[in-house]
C-alpha atoms as a PDB file:
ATOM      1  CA  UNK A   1     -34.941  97.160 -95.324  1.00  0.00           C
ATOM      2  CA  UNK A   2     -33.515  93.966 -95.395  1.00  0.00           C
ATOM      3  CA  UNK A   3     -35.306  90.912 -97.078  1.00  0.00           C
ATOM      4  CA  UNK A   4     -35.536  87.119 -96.343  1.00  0.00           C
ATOM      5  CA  UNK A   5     -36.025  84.249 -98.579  1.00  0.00           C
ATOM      6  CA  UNK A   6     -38.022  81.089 -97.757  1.00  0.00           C
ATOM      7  CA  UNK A   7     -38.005  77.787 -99.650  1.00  0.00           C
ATOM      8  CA  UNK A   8     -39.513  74.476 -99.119  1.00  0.00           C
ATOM      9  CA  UNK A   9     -36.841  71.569 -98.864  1.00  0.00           C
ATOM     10  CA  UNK A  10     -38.718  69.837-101.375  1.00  0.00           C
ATOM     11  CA  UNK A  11     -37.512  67.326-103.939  1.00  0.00           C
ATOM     12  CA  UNK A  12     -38.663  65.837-107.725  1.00  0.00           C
ATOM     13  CA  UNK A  13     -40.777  67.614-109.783  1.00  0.00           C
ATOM     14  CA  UNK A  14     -44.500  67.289-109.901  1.00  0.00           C
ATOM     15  CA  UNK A  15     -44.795  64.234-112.709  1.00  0.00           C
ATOM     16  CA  UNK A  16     -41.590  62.984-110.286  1.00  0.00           C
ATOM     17  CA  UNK A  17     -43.696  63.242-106.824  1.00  0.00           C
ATOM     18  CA  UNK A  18     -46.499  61.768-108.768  1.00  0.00           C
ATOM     19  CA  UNK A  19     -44.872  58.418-109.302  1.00  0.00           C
ATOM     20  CA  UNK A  20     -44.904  58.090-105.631  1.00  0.00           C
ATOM     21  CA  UNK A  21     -42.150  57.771-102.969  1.00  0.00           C
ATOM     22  CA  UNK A  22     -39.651  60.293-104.742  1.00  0.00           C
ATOM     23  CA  UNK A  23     -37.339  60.748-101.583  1.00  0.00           C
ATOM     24  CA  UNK A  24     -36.538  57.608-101.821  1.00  0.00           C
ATOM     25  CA  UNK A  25     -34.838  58.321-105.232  1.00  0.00           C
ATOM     26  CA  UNK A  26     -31.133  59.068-104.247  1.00  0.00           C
ATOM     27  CA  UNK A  27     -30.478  60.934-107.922  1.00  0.00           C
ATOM     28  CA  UNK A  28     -33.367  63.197-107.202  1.00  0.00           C
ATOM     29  CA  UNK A  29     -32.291  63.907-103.616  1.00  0.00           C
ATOM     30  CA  UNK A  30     -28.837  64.899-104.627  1.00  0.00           C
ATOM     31  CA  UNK A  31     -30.361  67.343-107.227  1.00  0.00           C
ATOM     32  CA  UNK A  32     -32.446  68.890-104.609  1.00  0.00           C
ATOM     33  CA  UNK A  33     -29.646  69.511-102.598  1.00  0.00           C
ATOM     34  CA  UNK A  34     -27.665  70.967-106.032  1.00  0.00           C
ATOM     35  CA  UNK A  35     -30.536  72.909-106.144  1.00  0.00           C
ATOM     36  CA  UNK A  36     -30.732  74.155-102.761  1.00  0.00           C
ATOM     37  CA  UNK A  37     -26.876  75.196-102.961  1.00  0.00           C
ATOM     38  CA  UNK A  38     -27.767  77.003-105.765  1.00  0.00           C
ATOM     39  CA  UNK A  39     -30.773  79.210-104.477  1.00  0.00           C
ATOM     40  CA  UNK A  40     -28.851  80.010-101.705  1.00  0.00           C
ATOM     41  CA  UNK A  41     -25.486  80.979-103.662  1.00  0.00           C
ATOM     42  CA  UNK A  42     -27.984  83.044-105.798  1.00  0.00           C
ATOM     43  CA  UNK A  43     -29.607  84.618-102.601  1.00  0.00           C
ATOM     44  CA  UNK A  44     -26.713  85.649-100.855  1.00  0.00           C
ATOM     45  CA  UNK A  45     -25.211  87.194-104.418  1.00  0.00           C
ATOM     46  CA  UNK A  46     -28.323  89.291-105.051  1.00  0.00           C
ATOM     47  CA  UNK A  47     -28.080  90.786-101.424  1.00  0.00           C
ATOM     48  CA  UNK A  48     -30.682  89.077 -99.771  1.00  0.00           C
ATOM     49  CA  UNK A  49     -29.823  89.450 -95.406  1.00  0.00           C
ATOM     50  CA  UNK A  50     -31.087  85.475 -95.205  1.00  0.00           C
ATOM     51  CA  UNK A  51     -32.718  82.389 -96.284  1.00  0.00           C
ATOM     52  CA  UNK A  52     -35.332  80.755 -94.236  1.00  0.00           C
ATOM     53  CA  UNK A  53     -36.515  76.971 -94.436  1.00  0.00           C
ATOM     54  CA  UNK A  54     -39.241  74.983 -92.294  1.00  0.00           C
ATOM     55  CA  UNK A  55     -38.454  72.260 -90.008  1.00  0.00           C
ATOM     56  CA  UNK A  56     -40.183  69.210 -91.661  1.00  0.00           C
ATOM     57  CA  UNK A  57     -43.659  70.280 -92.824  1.00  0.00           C
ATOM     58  CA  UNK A  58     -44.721  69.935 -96.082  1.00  0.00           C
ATOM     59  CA  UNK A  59     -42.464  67.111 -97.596  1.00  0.00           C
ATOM     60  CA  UNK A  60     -43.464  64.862 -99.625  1.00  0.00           C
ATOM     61  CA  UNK A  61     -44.008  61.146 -98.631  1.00  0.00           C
ATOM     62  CA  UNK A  62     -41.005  58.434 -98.784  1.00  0.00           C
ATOM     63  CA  UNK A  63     -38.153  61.019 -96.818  1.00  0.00           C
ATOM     64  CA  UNK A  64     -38.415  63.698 -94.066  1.00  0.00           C
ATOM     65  CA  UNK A  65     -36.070  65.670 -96.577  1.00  0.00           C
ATOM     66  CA  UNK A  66     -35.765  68.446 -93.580  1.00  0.00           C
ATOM     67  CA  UNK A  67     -35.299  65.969 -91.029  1.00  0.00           C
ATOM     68  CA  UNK A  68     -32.544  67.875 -89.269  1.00  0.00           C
ATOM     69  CA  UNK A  69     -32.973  71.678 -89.684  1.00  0.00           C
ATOM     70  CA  UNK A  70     -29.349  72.035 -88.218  1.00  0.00           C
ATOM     71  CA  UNK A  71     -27.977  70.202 -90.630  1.00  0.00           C
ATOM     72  CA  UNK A  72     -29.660  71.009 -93.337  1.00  0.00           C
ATOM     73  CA  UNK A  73     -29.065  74.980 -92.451  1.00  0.00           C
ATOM     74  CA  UNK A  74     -25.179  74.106 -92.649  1.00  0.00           C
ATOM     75  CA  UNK A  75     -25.409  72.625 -96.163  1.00  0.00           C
ATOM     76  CA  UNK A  76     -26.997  75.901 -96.954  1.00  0.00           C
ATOM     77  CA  UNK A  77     -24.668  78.277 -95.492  1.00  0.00           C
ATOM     78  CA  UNK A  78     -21.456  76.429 -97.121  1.00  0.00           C
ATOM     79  CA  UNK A  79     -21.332  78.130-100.310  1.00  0.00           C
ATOM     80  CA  UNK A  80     -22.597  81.561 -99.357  1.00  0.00           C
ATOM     81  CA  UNK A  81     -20.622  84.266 -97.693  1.00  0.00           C
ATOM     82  CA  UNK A  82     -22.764  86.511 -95.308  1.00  0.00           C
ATOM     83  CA  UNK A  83     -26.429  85.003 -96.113  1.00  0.00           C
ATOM     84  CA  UNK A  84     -27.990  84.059 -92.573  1.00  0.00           C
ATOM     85  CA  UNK A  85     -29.924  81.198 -92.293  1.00  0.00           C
ATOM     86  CA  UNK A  86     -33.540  81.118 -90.811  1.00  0.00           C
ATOM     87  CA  UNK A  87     -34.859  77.885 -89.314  1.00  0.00           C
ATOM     88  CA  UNK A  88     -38.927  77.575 -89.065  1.00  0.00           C
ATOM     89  CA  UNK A  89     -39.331  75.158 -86.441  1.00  0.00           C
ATOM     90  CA  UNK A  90     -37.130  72.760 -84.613  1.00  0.00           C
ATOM     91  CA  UNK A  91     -38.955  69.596 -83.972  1.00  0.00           C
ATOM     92  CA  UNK A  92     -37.034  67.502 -81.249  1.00  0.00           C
ATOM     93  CA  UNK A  93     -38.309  64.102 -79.736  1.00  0.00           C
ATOM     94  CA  UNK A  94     -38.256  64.402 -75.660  1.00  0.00           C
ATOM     95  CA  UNK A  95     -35.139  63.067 -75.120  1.00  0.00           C
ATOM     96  CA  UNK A  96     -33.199  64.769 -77.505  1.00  0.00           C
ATOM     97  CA  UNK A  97     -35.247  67.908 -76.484  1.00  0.00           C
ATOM     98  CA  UNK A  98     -33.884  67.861 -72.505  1.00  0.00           C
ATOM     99  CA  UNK A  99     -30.382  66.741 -74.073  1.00  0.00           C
ATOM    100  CA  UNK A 100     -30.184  69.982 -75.807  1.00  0.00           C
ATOM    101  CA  UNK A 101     -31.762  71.905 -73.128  1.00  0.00           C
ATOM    102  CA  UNK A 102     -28.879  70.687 -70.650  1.00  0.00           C
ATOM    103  CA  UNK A 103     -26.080  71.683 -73.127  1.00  0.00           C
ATOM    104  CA  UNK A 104     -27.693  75.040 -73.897  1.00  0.00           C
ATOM    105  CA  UNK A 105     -27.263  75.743 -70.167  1.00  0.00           C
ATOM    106  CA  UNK A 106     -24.161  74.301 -70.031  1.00  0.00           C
ATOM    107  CA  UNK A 107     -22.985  76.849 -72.754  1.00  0.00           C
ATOM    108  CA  UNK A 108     -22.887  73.922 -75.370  1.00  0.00           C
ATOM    109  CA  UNK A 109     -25.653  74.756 -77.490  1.00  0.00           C
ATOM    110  CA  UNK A 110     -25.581  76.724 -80.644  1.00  0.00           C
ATOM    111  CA  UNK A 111     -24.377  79.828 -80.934  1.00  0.00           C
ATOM    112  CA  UNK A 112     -26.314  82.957 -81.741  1.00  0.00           C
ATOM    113  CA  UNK A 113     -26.054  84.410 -84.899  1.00  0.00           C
ATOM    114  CA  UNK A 114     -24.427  87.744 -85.523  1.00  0.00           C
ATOM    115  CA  UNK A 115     -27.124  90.808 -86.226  1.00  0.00           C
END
């Protein structure tokens, strides 16, 4: 049986969000993404098979923290070894949606992920 975690790309803690517009905080946004290396690392050295996260849902106001799911899914697969990474959702406006339809059929798209 293989097992998956799932995390929220969330950032501050809850007296931090409370103040109001906490994405906009570059000190806390780094430590999120500290943090986020970190849960990953810990993941992929306790055997989890992956690590999911959602596209952009449930962020707090003042950032789209998840904004790019791509990118974000990179960051987290840096400092593991063999963790895969599991995206929720992948939110694209119209334009960028037939853009990355075309390259998909043009054999440009991303790549699937080993089982």
């Amino acid at each position: 049986m293989r097992f998956h975690a799932f995390m929220y790309v969330t950032i501050g803690r809850r007296r931090e969000l409370e103040q109001g517009m906490a994405g906009k905080n570059p000190v806390l946004y780094q430590r999120m993404l500290d943090e986020i290396g970190a849960y990953a690392r810990l993941c992929d050295e306790a055997g989890y098979a992956g690590i999911g996260i959602p596209e952009h849902h449930l962020q707090i106001e003042g950032f789209e923290l998840g904004q790019d799911p791509g990118l974000m899914a990179m960051y987290m697969g840096m400092p593991t070894k063999r963790l895969r990474i599991n995206q929720f959702g992948y939110v694209l406006p119209s334009g960028a949606l037939v853009r990355e339809l075309r390259s998909g059929a043009r054999g440009e798209g991303h790549r699937p992920v080993e089982p």
